[in-house]
N, C-alpha and C. Protein backbone atom coordinates (compact mmCIF):
# COMPACT_ATOMS: atom_id res chain seq x y z
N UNK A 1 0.25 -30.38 5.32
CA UNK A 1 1.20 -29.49 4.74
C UNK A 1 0.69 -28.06 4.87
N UNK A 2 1.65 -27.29 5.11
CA UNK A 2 1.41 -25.73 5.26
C UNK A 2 1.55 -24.83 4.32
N UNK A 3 0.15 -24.27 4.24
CA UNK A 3 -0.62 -23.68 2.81
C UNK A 3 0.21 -22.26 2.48
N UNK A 4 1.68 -22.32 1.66
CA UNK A 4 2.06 -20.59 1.20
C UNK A 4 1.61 -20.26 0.55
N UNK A 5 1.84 -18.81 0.81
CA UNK A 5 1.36 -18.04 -0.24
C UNK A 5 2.82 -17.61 -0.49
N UNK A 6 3.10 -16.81 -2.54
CA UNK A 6 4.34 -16.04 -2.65
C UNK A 6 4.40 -14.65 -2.54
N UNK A 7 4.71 -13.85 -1.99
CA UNK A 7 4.91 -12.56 -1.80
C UNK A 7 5.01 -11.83 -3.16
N UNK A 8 3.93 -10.69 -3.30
CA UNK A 8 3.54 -10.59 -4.85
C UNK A 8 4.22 -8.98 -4.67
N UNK A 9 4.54 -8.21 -5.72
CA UNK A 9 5.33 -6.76 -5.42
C UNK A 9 4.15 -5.65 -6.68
N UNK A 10 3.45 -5.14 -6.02
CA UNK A 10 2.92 -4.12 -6.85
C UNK A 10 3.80 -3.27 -8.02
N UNK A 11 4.87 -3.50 -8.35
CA UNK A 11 5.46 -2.76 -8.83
C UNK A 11 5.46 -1.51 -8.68
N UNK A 12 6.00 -0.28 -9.52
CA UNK A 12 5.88 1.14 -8.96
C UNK A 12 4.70 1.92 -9.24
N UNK A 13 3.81 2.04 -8.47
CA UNK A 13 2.71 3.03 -8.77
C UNK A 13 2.93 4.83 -8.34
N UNK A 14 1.86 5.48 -8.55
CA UNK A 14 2.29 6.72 -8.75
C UNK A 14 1.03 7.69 -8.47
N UNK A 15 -0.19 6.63 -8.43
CA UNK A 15 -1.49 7.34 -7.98
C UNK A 15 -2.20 6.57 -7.81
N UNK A 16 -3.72 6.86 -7.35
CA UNK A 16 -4.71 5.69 -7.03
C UNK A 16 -4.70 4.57 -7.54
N UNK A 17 -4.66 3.26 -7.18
CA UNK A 17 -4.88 1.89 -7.79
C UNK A 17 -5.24 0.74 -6.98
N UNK A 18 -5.89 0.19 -7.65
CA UNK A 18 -6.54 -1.21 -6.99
C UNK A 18 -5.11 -2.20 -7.02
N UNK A 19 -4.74 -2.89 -5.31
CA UNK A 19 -3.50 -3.47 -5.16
C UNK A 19 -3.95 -5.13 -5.69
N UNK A 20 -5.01 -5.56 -5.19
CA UNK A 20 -5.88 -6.79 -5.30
C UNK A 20 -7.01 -6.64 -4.86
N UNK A 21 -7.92 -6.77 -5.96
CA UNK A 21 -9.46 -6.97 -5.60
C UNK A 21 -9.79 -8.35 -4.78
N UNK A 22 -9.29 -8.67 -4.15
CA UNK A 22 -10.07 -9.40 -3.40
C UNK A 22 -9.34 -9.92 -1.83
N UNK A 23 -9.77 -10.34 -0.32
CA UNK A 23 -8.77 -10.10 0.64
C UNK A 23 -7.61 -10.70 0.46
N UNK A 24 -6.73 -9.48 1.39
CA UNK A 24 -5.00 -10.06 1.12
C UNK A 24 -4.65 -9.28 2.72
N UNK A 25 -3.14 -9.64 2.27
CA UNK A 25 -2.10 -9.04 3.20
C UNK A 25 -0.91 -8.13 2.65
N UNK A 26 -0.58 -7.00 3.55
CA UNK A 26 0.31 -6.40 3.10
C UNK A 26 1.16 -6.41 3.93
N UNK A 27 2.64 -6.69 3.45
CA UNK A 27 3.69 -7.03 4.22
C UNK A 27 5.17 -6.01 4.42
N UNK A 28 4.19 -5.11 3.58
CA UNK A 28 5.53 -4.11 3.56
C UNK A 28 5.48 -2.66 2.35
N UNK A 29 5.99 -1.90 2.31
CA UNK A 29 5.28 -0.76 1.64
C UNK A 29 7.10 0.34 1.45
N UNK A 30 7.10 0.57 0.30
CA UNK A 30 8.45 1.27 -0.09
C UNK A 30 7.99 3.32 -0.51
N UNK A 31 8.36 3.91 -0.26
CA UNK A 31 7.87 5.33 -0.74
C UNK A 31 9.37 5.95 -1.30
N UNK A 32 9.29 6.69 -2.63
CA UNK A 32 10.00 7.19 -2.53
C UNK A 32 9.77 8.43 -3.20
N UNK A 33 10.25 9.64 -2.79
CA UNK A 33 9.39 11.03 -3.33
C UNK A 33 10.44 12.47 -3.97
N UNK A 34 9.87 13.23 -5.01
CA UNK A 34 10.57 14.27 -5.10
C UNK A 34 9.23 15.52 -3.79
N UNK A 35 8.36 15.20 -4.26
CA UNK A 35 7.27 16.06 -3.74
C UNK A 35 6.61 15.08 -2.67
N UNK A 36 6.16 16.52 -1.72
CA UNK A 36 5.74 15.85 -0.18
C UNK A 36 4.29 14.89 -0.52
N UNK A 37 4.33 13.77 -0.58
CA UNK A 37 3.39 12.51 -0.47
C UNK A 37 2.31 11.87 0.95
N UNK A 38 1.55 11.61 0.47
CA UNK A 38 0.60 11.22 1.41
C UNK A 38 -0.30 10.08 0.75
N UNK A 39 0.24 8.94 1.39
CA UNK A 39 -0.58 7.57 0.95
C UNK A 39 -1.10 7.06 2.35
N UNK A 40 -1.88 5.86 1.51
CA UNK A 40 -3.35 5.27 2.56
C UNK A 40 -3.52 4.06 1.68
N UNK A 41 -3.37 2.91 2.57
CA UNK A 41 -3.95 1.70 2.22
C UNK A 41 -5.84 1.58 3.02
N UNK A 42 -6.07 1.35 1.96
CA UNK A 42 -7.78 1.38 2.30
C UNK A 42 -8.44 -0.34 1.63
N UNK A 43 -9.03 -0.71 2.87
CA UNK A 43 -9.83 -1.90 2.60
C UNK A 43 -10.77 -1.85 2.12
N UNK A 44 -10.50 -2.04 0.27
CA UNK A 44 -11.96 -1.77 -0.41
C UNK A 44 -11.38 -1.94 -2.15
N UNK A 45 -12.13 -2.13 -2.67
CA UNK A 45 -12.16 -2.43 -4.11
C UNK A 45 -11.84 -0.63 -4.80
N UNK A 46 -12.58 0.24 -4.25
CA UNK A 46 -11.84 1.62 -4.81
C UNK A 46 -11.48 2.32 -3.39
N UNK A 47 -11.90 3.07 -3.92
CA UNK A 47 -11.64 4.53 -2.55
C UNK A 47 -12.88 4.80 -1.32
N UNK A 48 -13.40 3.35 -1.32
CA UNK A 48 -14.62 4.02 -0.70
C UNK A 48 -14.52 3.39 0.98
N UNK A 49 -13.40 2.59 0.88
CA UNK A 49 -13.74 1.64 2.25
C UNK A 49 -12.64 2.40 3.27
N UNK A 50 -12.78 1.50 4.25
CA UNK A 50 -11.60 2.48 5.79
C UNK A 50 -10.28 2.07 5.40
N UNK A 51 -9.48 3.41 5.73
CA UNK A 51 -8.03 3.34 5.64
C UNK A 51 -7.54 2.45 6.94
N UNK A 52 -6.53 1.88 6.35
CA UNK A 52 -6.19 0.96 7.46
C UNK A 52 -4.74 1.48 8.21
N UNK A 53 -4.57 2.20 7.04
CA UNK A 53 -3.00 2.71 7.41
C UNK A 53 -2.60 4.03 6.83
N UNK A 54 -2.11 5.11 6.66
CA UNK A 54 -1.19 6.16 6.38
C UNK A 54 -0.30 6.45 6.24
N UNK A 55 0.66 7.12 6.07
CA UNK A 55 1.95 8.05 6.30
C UNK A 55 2.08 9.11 5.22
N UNK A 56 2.64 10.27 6.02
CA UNK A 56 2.78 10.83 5.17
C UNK A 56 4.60 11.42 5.12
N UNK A 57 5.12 11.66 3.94
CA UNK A 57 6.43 12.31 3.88
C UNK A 57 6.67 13.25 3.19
N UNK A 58 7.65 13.60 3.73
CA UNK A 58 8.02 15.43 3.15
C UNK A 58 8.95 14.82 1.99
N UNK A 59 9.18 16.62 1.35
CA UNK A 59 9.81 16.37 0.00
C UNK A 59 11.34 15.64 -0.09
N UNK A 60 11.69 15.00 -1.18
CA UNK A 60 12.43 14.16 -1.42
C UNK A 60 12.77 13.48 0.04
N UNK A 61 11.97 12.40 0.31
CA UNK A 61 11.48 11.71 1.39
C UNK A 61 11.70 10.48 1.01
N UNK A 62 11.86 9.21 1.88
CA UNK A 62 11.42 7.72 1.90
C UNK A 62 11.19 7.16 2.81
N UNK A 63 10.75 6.12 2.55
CA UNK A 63 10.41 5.35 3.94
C UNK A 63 10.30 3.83 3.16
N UNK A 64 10.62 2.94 4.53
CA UNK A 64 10.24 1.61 3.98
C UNK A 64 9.84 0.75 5.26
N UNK A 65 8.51 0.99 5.06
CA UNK A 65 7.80 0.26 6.32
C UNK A 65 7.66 -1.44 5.83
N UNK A 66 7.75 -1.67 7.39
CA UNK A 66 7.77 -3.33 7.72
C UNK A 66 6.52 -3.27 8.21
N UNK A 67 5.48 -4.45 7.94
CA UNK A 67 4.37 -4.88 9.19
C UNK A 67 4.20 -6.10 9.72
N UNK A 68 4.71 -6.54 10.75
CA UNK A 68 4.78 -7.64 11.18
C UNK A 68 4.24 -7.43 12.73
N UNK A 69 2.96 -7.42 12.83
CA UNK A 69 2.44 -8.90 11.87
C UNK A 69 1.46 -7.95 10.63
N UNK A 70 1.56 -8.98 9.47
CA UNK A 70 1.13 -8.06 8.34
C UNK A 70 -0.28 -7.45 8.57
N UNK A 71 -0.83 -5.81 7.46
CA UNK A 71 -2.14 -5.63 7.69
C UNK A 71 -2.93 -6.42 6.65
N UNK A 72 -4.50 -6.70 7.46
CA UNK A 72 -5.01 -7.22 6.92
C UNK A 72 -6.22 -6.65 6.24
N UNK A 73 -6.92 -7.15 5.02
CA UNK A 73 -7.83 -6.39 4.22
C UNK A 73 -8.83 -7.29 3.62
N UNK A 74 -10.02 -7.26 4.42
CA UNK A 74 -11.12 -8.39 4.33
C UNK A 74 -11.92 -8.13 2.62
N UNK A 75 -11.45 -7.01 2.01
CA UNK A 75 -12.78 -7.26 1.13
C UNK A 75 -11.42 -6.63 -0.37
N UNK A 76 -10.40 -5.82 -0.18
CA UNK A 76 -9.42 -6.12 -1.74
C UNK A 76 -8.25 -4.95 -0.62
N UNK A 77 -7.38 -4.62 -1.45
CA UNK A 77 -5.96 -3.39 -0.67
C UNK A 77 -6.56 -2.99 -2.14
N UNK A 78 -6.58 -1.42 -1.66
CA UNK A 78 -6.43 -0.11 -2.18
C UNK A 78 -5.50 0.62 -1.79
N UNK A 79 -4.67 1.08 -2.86
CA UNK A 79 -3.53 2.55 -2.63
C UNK A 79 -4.53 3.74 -3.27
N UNK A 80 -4.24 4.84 -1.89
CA UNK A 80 -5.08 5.81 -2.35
C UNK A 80 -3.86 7.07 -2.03
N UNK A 81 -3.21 7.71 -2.91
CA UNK A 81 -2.61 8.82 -2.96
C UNK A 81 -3.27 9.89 -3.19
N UNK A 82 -3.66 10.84 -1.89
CA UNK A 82 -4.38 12.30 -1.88
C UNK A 82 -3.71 13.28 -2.38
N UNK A 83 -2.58 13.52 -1.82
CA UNK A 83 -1.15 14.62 -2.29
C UNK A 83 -0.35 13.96 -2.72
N UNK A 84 0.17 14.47 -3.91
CA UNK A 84 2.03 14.21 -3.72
C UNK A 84 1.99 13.22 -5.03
N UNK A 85 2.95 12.80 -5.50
CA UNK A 85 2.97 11.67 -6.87
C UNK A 85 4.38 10.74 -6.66
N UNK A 86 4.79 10.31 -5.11
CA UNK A 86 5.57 9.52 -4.92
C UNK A 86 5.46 8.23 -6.13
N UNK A 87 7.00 7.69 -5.89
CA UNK A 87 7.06 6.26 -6.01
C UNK A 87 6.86 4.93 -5.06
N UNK A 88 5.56 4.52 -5.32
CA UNK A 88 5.18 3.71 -4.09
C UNK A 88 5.34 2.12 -4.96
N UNK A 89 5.66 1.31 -3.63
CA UNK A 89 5.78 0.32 -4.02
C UNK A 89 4.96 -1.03 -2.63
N UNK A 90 3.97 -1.69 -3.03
CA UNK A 90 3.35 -2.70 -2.07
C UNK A 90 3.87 -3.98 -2.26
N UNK A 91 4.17 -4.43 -0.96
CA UNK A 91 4.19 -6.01 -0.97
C UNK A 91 3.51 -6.62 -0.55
N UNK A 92 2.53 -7.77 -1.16
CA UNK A 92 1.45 -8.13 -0.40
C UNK A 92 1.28 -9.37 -0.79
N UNK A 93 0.48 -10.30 -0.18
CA UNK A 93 -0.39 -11.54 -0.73
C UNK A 93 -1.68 -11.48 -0.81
């Protein structure tokens, strides 16, 4: 039998946060902004490990990225917001 996993939704974050401490997948990523935003999924328990991914958007901006095939994150997913105080939203396992 073939082992699922359920697709878990970070709910809305708004600044740095640990997505899951420990490895996962992210399957998809929602932004939505009054002010120009700049997020980074980083493979790491805080802010210290490599970004795996970026984007950045201008003011009252969105985006809703797909990754297929999903990214992957050997040691936890970190959201690391440098600028900006979007509404971000992760989907991951």
């Amino acid at each position: 039998m073939r082992n699922i996993h359920a697709l878990e939704s970070s709910g809305v974050k708004t600044a740095d946060v640990a997505i899951k401490s420990a490895p996962g997948k992210v399957y998809w990523l929602t932004i939505s902004d009054t002010l120009a935003t700049v997020a980074q999924l980083n493979d790491s328990l805080d802010d210290s490990g490599t970004d795996q991914w970026q984007i950045t958007i201008p003011d009252s901006g969105y985006a809703h990225c797909v990754f297929d095939p999903p990214l992957k994150f050997a040691t936890g997913i970190y959201l690391d917001v440098p600028t900006g105080a979007g509404d971000i939203i992760v989907g991951y396992v």
